[in-house]
C-alpha atoms as a PDB file:
ATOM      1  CA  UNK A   1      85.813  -1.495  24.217  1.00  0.00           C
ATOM      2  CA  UNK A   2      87.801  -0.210  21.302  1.00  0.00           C
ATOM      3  CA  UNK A   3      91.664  -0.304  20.558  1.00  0.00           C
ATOM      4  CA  UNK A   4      92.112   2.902  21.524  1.00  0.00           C
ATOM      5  CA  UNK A   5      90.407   2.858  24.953  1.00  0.00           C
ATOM      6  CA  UNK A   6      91.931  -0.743  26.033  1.00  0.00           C
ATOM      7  CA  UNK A   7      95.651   0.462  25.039  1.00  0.00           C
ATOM      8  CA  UNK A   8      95.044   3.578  26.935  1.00  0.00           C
ATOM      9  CA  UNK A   9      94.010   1.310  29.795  1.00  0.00           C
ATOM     10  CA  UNK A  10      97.536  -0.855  29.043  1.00  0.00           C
ATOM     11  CA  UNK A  11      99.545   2.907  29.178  1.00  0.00           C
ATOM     12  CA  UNK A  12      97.908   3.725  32.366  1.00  0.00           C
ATOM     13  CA  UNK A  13      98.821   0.281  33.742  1.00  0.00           C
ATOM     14  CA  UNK A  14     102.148   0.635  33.016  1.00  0.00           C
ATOM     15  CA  UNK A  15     102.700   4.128  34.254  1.00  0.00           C
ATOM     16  CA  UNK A  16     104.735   4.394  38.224  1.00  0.00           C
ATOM     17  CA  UNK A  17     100.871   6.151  39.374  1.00  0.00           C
ATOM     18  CA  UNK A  18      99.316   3.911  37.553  1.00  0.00           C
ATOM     19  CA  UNK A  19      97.063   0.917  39.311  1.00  0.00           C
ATOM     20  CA  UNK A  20      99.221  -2.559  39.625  1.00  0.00           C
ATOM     21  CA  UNK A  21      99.430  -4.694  36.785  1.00  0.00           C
ATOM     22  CA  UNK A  22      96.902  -7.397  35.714  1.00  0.00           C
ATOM     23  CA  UNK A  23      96.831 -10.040  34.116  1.00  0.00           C
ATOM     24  CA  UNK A  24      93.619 -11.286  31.828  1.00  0.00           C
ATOM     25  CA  UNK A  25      93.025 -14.591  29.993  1.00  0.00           C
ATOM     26  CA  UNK A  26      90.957 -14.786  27.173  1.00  0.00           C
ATOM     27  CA  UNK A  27      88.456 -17.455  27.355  1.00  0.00           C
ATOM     28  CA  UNK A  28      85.393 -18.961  26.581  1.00  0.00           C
ATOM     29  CA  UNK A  29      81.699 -17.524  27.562  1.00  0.00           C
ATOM     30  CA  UNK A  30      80.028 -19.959  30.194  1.00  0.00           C
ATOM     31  CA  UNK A  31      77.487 -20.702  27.820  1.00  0.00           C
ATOM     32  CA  UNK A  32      79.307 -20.823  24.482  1.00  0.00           C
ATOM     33  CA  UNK A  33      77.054 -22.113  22.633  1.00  0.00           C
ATOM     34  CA  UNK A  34      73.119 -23.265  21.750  1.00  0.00           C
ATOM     35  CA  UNK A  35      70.236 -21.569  23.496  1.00  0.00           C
ATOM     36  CA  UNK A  36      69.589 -25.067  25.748  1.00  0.00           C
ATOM     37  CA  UNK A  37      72.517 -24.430  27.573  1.00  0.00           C
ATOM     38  CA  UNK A  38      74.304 -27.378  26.078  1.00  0.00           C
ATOM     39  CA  UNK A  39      77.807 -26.063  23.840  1.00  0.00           C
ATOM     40  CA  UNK A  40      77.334 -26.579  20.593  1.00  0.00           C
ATOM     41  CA  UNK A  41      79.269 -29.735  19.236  1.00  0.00           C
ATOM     42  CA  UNK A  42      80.719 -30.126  23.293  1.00  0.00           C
ATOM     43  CA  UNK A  43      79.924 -32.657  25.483  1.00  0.00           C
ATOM     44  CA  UNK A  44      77.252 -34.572  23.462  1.00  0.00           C
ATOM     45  CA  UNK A  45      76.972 -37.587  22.047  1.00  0.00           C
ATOM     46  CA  UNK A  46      74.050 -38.953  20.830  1.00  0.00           C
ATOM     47  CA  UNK A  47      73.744 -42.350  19.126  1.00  0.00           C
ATOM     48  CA  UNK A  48      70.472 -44.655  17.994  1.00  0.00           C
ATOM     49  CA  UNK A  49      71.674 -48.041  17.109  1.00  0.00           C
ATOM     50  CA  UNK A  50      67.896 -48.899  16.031  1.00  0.00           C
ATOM     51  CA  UNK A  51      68.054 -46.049  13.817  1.00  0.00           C
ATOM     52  CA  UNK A  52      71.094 -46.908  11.780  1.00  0.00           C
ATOM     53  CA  UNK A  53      69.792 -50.219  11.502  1.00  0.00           C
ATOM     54  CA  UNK A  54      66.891 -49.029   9.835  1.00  0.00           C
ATOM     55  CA  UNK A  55      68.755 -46.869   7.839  1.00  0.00           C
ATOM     56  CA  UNK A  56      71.055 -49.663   6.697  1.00  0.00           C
ATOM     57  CA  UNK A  57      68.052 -51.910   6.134  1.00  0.00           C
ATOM     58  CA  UNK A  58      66.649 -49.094   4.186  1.00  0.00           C
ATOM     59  CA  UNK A  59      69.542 -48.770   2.043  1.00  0.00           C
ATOM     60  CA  UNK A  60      69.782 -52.791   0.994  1.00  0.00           C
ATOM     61  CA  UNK A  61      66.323 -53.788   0.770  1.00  0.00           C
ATOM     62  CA  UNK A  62      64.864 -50.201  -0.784  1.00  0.00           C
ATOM     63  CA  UNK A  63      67.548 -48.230  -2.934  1.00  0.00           C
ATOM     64  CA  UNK A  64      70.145 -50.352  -4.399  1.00  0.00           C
ATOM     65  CA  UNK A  65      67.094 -52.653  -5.497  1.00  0.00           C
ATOM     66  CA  UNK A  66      65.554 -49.668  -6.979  1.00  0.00           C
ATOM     67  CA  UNK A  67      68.628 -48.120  -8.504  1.00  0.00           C
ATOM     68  CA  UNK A  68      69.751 -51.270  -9.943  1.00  0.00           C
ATOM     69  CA  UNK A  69      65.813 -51.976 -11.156  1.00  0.00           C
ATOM     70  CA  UNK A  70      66.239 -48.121 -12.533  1.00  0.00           C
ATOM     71  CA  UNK A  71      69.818 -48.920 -14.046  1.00  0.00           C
ATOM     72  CA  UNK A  72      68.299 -51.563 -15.788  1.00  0.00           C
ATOM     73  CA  UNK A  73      65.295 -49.888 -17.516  1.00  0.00           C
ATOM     74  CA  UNK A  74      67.453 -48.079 -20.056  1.00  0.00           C
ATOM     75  CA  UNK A  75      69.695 -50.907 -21.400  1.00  0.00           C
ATOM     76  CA  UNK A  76      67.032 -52.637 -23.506  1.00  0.00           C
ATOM     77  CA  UNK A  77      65.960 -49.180 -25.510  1.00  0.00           C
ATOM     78  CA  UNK A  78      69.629 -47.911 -25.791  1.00  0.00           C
ATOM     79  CA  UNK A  79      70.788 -50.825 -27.013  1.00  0.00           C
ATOM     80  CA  UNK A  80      67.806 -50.776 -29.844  1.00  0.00           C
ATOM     81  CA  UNK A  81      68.801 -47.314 -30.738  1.00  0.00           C
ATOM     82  CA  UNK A  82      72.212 -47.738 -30.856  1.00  0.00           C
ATOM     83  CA  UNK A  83      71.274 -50.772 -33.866  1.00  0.00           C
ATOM     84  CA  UNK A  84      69.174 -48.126 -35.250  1.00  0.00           C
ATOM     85  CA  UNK A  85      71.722 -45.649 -36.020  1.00  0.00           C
ATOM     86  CA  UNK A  86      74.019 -47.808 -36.840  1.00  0.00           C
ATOM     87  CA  UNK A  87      76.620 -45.798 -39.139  1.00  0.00           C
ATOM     88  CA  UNK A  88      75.966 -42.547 -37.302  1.00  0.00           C
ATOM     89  CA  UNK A  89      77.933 -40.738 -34.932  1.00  0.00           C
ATOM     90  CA  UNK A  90      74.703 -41.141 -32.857  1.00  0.00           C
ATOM     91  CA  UNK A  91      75.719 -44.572 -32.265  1.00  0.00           C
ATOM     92  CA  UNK A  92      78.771 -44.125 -31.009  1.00  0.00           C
ATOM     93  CA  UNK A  93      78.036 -41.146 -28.569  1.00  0.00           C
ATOM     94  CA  UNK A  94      74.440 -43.223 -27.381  1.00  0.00           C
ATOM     95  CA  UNK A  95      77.108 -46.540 -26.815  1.00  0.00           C
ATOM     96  CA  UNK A  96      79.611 -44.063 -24.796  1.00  0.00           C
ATOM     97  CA  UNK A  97      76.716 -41.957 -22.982  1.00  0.00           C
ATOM     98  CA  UNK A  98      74.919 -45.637 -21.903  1.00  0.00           C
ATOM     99  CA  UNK A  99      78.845 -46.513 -20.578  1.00  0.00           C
ATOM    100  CA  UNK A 100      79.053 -44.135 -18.599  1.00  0.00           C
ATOM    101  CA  UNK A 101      75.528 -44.562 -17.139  1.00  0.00           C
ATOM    102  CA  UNK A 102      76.766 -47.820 -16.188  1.00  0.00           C
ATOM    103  CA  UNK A 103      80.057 -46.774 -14.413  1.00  0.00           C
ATOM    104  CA  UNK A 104      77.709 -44.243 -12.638  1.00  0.00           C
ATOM    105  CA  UNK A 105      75.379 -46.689 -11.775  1.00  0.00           C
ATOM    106  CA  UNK A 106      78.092 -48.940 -10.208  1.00  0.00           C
ATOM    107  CA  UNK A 107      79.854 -46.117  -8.636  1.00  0.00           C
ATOM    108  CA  UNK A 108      76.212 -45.060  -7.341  1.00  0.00           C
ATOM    109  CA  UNK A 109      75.757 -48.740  -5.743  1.00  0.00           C
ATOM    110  CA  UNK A 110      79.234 -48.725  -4.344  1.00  0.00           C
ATOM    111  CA  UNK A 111      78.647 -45.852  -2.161  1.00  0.00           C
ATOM    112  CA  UNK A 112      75.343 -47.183  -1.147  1.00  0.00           C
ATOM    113  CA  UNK A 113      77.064 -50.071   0.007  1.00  0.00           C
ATOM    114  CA  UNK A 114      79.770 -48.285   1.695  1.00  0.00           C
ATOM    115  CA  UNK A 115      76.990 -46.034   3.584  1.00  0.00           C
ATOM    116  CA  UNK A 116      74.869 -49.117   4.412  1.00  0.00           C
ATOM    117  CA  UNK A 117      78.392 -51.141   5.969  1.00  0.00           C
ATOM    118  CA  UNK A 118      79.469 -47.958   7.555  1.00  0.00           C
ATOM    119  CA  UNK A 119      76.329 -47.677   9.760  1.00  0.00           C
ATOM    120  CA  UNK A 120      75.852 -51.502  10.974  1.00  0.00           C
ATOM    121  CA  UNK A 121      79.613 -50.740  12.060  1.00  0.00           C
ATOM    122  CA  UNK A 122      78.765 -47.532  13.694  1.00  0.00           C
ATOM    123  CA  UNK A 123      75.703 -49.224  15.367  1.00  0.00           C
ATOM    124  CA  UNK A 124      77.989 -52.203  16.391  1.00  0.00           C
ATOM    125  CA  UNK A 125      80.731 -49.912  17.689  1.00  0.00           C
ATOM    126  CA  UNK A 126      78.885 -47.738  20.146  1.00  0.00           C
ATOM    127  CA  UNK A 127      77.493 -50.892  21.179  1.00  0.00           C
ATOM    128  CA  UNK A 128      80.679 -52.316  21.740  1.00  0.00           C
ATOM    129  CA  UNK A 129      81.818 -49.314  23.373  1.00  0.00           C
ATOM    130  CA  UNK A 130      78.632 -49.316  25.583  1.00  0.00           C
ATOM    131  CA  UNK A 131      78.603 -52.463  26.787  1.00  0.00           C
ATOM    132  CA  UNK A 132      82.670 -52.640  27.322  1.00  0.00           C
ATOM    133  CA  UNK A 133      82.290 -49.285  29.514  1.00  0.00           C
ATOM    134  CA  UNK A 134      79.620 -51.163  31.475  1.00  0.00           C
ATOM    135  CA  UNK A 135      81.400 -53.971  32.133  1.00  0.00           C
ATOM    136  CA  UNK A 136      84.506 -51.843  33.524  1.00  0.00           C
ATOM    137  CA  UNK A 137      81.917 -50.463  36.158  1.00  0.00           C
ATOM    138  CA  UNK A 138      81.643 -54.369  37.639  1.00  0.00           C
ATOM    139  CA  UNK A 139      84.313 -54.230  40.003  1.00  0.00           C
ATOM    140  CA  UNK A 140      83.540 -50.997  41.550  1.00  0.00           C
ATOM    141  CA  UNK A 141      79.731 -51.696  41.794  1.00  0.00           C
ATOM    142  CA  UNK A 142      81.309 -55.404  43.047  1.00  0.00           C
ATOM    143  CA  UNK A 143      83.028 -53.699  46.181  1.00  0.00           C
ATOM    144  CA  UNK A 144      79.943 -51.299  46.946  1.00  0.00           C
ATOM    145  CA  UNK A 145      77.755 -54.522  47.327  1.00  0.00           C
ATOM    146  CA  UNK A 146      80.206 -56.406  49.239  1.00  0.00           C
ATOM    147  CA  UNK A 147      80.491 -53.588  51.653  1.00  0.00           C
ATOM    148  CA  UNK A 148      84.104 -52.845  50.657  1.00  0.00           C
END
């Protein structure tokens, strides 16, 4: 409906012959979102404990090995060309370019840590939460059984 035709609708409305007033609410479809019927981002929750356990396990045992075994590789060779050109501005920018690799590096294996803590805590948490939202279940599965 255009502007036009819903505020010729409102004048009509408010007119003495018009019909009676009405009131609408704007609102959500019924199925607002994905094509499954579930909303998009509404109502779901879906959490694999094994998963981020792999993931974290992943992360320690597979990349900050391998970036730190990759970090490593270039300090022997820039350190020998950095002696070689000693004298040259080519020493100085190699010394500050292999710095920087290192504060990379470390900032690199920082967030890999970070990632790998946040996701045994995530794990832990909805496990937490799982087993704490079981447990407040007991008394009312307590009184069905005793006939209550």
């Amino acid at each position: 409906m255009s502007f036009e035709e819903d505020w010729d609708r409102h004048k009509q409305v408010s007119s003495p012959d018009g019909p009676a007033p009405q009131m609408r609410l704007n609102q959500l479809a019924a199925d607002p979102g994905g094509s499954s019927g579930t909303p998009s981002g509404y109502g779901v929750l879906a959490t694999a404990p094994p998963e981020k356990k792999k993931a974290a396990n992943t992360i320690e045992n597979t990349l900050q090995p391998g970036t730190k075994k990759a970090a490593d590789v270039a300090d022997e060779p820039t350190k020998n060309a950095v002696k070689a050109f000693t004298g040259w501005e080519t020493a100085a920018g190699l010394s500050k370019a292999h710095t920087h690799w290192d504060d990379q590096v470390k900032r690199l294996m920082a967030r890999l840590d970070s990632e790998k803590t946040a996701l045994r805590g995530a794990s832990n948490l909805f496990t937490g939460n799982d087993l704490l939202t079981g447990r407040s279940f007991q008394p009312v599965l307590s009184s069905k059984v005793s006939g209550l």
